[in-house]
Protein backbone atom coordinates (compact mmCIF):
# COMPACT_ATOMS: atom_id res chain seq x y z
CA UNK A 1 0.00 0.00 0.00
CA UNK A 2 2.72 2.24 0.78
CA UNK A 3 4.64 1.84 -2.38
CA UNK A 4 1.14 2.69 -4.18
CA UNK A 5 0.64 5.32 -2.43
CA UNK A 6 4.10 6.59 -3.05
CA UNK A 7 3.81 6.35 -6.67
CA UNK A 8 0.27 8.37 -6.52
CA UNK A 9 2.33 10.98 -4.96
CA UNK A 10 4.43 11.34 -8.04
CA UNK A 11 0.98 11.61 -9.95
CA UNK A 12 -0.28 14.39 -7.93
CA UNK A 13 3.42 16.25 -8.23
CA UNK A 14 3.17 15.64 -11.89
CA UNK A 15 -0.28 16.81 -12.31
CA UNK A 16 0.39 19.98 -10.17
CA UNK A 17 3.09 20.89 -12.73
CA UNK A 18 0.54 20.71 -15.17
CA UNK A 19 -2.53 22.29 -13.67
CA UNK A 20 -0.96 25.90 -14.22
CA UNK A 21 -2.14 27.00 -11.08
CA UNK A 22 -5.99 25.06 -10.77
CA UNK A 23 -6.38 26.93 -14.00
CA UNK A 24 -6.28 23.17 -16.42
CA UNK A 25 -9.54 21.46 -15.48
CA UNK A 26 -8.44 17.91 -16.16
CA UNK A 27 -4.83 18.24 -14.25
CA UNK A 28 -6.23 19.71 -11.82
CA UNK A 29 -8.34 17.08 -11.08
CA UNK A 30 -5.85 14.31 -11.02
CA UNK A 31 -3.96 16.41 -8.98
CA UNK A 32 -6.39 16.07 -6.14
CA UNK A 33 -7.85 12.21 -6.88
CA UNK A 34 -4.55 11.20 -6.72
CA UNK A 35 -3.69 13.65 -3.49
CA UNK A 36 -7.09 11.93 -1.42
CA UNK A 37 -5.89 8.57 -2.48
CA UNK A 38 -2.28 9.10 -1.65
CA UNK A 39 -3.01 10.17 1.35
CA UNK A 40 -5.56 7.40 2.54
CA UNK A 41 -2.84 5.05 1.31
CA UNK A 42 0.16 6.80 3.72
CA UNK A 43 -2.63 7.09 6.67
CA UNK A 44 -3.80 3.40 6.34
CA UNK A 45 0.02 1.99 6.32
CA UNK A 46 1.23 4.47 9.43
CA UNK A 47 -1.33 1.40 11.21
CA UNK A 48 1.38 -0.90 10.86
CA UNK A 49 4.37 1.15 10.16
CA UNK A 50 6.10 3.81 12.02
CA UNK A 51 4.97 6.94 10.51
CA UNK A 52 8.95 8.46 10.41
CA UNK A 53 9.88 5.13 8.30
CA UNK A 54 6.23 5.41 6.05
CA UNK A 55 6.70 9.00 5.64
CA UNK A 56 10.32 8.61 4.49
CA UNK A 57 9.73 6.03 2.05
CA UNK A 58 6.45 7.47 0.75
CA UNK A 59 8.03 10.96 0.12
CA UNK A 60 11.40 8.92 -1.66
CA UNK A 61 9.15 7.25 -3.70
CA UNK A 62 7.13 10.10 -5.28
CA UNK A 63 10.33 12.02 -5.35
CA UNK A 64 12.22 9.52 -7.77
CA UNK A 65 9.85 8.96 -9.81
CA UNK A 66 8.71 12.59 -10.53
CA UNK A 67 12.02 12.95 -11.17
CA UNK A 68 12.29 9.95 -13.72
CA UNK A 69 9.48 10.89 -15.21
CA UNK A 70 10.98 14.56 -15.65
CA UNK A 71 13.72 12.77 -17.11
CA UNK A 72 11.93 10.42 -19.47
CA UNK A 73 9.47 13.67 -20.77
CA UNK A 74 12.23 16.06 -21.14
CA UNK A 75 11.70 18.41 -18.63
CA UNK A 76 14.59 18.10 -16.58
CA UNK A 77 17.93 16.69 -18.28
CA UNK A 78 19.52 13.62 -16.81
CA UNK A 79 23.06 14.44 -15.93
CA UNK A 80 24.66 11.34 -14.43
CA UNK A 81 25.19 12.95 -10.73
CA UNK A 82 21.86 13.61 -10.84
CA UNK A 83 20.64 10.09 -11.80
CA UNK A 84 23.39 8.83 -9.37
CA UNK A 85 22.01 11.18 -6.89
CA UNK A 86 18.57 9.37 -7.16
CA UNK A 87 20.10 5.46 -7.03
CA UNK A 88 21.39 6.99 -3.72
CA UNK A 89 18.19 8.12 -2.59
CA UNK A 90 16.50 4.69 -3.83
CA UNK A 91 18.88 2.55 -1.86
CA UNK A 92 18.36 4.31 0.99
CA UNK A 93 14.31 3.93 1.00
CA UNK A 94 15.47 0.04 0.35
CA UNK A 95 17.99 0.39 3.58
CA UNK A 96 15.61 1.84 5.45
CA UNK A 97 12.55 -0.92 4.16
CA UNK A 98 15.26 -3.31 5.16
CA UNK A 99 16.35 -2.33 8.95
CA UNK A 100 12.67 -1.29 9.82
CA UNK A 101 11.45 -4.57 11.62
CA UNK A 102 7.47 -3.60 10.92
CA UNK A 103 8.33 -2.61 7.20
């Protein structure tokens, strides 16, 4: 659930970027679907995960893959520290999956 959630919080970054301000009916509306599922997703897994560890992992989750997806659309350019930058942030959401004994 958390991982789901985590990826709907790249959707609702994404769709922010391309609401222009709530002015883009249709982005604007994914924006906030995908912000009230998001968030039911990161409240339902704080029941059995720490909410430090759940917010972490949520938050490193949408982060990458806004980024990626920046990268793959061609809004952002790919340099390699920054995709080595995100592999660091990635293997530290794994890390922390891993050493969290309710993850």
């Amino acid at each position: 659930m958390l991982i789901v959630s985590g990826m709907l919080e790249a959707v609702w970054a994404t769709a922010l970027g391309y609401a222009d301000g709530f002015r883009k009916l249709i982005p604007s509306l994914v924006f906030f679907v995908a912000l009230a599922l998001s968030m039911a997703g990161l409240a339902y897994s704080v029941r059995t995960i720490s909410p430090a560890i759940a917010y972490v992992v949520w938050v490193g989750i949408g982060a990458c893959l806004t980024v990626i997806y920046a990268f793959l659309a061609g809004t952002e350019s790919a340099t390699p520290i920054k995709v080595a930058l995100i592999i660091v942030i990635i293997a530290a959401i794994a890390g922390l999956k891993l050493v969290s004994p309710e993850a």
